[in-house]
N, C-alpha and C. Protein backbone atom coordinates (compact mmCIF):
# COMPACT_ATOMS: atom_id res chain seq x y z
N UNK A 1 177.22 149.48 161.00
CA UNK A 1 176.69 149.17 159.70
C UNK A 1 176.49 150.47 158.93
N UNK A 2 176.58 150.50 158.09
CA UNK A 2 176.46 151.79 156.91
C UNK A 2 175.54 151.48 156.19
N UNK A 3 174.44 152.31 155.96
CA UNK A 3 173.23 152.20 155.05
C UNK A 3 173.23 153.12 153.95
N UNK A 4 172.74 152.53 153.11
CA UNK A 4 173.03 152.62 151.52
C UNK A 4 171.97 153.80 151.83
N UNK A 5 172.25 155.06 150.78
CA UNK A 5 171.46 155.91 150.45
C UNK A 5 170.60 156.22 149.22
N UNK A 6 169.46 156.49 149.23
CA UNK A 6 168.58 156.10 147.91
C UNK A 6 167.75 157.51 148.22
N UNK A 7 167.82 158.15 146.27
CA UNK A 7 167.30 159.41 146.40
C UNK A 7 166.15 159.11 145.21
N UNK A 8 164.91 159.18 145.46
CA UNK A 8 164.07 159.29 144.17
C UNK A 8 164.16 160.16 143.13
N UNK A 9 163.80 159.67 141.87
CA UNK A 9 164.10 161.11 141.04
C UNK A 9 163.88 162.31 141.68
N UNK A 10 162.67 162.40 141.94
CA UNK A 10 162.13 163.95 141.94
C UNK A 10 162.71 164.67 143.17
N UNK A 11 162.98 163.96 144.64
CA UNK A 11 163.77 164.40 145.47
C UNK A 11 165.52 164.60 145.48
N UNK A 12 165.91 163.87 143.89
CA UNK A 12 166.91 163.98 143.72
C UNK A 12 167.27 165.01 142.58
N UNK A 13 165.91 165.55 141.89
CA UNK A 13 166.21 166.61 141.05
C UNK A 13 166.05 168.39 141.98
N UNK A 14 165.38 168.04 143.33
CA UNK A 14 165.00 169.56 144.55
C UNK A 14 166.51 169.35 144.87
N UNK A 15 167.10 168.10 145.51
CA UNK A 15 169.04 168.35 145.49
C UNK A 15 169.37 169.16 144.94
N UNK A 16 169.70 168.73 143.09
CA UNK A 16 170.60 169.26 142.11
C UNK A 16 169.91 170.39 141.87
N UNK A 17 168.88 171.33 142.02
CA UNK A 17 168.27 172.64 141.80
C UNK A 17 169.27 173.67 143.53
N UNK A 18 169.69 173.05 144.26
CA UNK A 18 169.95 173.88 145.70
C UNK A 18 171.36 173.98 145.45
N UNK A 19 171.55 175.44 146.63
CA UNK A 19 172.79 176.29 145.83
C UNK A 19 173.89 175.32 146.39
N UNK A 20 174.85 175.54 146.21
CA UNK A 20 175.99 174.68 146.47
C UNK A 20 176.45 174.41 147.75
N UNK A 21 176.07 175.43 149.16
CA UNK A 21 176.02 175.53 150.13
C UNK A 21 175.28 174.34 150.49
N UNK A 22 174.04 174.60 149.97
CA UNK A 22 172.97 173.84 151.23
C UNK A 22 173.37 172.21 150.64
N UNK A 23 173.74 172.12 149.38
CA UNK A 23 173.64 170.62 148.77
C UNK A 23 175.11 169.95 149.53
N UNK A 24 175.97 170.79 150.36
CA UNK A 24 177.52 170.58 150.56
C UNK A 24 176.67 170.54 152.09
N UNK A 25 176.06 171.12 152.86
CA UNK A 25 175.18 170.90 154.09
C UNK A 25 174.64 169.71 154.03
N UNK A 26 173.60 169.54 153.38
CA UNK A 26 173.02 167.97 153.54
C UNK A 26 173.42 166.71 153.31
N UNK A 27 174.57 167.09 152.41
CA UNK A 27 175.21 165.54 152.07
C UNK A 27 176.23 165.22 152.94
N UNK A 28 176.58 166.34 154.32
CA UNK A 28 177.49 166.30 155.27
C UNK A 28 176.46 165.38 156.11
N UNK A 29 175.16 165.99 156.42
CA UNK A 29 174.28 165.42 156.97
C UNK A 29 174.41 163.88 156.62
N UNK A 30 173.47 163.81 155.25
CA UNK A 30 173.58 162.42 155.37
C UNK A 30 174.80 161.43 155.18
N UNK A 31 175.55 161.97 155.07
CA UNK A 31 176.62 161.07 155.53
C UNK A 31 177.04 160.62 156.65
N UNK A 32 176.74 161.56 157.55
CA UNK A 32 176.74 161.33 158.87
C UNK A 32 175.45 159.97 159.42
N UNK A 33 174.29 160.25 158.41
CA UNK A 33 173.13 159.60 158.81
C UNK A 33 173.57 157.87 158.51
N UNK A 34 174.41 157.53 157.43
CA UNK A 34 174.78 156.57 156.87
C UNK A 34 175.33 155.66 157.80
N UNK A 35 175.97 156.12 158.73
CA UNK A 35 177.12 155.89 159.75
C UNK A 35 176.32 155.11 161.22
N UNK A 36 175.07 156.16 161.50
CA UNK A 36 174.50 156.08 162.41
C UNK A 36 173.14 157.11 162.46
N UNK A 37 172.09 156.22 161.87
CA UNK A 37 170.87 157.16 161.48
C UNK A 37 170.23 157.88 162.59
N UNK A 38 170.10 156.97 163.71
CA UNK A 38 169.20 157.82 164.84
C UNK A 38 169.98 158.47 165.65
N UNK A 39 171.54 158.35 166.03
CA UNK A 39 172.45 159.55 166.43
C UNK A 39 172.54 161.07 165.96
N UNK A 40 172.56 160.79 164.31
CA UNK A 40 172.77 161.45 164.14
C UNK A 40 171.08 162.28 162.98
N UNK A 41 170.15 162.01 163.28
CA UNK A 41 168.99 162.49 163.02
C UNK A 41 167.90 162.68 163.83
N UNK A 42 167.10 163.68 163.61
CA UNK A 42 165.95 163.45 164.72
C UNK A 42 165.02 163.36 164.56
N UNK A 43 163.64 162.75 165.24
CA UNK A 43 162.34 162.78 165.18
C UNK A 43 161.73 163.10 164.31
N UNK A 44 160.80 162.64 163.76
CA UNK A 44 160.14 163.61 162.75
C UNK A 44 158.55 163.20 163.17
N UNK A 45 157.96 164.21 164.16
CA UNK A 45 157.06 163.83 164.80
C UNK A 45 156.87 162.81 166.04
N UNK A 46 156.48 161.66 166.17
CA UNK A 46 156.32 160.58 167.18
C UNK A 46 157.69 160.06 166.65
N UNK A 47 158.61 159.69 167.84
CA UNK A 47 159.97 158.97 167.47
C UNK A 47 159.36 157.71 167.11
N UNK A 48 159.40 157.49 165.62
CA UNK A 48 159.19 156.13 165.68
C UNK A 48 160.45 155.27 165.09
N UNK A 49 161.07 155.66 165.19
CA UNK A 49 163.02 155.48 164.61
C UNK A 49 162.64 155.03 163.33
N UNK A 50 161.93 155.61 162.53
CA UNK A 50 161.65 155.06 161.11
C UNK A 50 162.10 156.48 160.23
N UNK A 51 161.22 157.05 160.50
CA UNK A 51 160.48 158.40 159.96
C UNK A 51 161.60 159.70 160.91
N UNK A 52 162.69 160.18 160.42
CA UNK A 52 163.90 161.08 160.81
C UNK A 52 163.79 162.26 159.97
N UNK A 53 164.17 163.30 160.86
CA UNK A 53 164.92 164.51 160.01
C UNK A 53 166.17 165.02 160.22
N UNK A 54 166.82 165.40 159.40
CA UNK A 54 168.07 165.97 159.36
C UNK A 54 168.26 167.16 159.21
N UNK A 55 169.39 168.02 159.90
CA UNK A 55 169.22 169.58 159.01
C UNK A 55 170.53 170.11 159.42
N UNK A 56 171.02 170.84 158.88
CA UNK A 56 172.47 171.81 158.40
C UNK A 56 171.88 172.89 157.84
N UNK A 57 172.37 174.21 158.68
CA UNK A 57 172.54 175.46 157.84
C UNK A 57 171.21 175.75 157.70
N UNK A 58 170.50 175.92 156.10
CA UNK A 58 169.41 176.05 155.47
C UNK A 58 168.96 175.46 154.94
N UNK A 59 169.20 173.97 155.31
CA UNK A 59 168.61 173.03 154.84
C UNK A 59 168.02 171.86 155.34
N UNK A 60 167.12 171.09 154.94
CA UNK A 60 166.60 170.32 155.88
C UNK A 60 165.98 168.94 155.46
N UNK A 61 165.74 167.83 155.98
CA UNK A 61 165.47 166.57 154.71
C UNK A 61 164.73 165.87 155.48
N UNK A 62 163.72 164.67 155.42
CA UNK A 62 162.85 164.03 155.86
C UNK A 62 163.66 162.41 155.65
N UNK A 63 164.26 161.74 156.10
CA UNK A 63 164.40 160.49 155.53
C UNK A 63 163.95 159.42 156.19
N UNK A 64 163.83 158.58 155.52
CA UNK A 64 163.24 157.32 156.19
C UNK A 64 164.26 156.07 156.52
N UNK A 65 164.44 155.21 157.25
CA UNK A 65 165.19 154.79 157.58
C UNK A 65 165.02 153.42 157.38
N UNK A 66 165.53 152.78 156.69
CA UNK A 66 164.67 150.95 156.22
C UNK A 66 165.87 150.02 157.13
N UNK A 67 165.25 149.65 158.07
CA UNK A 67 166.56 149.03 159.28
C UNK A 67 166.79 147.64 158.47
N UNK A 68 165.17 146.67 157.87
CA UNK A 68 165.62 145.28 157.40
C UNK A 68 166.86 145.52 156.52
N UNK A 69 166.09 147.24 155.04
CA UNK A 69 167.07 146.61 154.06
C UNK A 69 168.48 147.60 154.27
N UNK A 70 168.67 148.17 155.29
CA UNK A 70 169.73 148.99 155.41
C UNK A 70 169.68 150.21 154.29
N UNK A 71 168.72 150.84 154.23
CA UNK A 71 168.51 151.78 153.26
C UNK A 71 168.11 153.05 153.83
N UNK A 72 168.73 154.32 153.68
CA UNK A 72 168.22 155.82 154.00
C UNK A 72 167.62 155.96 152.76
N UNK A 73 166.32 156.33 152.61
CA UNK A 73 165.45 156.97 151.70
C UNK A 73 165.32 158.40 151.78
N UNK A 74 165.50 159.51 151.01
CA UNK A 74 165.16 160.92 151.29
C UNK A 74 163.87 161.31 150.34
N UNK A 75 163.25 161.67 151.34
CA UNK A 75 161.71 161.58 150.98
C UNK A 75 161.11 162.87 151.02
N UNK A 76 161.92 163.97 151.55
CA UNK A 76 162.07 165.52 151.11
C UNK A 76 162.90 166.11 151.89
N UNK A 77 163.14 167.74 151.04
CA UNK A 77 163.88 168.30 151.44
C UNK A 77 163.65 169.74 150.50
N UNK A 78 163.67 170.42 152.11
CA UNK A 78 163.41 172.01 152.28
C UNK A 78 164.41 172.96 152.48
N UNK A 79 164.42 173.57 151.88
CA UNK A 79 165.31 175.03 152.07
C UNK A 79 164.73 175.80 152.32
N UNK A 80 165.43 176.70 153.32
CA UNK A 80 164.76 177.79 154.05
C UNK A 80 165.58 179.20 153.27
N UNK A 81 166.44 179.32 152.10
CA UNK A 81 166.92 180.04 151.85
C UNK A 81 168.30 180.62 152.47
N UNK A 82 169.35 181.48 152.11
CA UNK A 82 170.13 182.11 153.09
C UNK A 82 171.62 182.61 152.15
C-alpha cells in the first residue's frame, strides 16, 4: 500500500527554505517511507509504529504515520547543516 503524503504549511514552508541537497535527501526518504513506513523509518522514542523518524545526509524529519487513513504526516524537520 502507498500512503499519501501530507505536509502542513509551516513544515512545508522549513522544506522550501532547505538547500537543495537536503530537500533532494528527504524526499528520497520519504518516498521510500510511502512504500513502506516502518522499514524504512525509525523510532522516534518508544516504537510505537505511529510516531517515526527519517534521515538522509543532513537532514532529518519526524513523521507520523496514520495506518486507518493511509497518510504520512511530516510534523518536523531538522537540518543539521553541511
Amino acid at each position: 500500500m502507498t500512503y499519501r503524503l501530507h505536509f502542513p504549511a509551516d513544515v512545508f514552508d522549513i522544506y522550501k527554505q532547505l538547500p537543495g541537497q537536503a530537500r533532494q535527501d528527504l524526499a528520497v526518504c520519504l518516498v521510500d517511507a510511502q512504500q513502506d513506513p516502518l522499514g524504512h523509518s525509525e523510532p522516534y522514542g518508544e516504537d510505537d509504529g505511529i510516531i517515526r523518524t527519517v534521515a538522509r545526509g543532513h537532514v532529518t524529519a519526524v513523521i507520523l504515520v496514520g495506518n486507518p487513513t493511509s497518510i504520512l504526516t511530516v510534523l518536523a524537520i531538522a537540518y543539521a547543516g553541511g
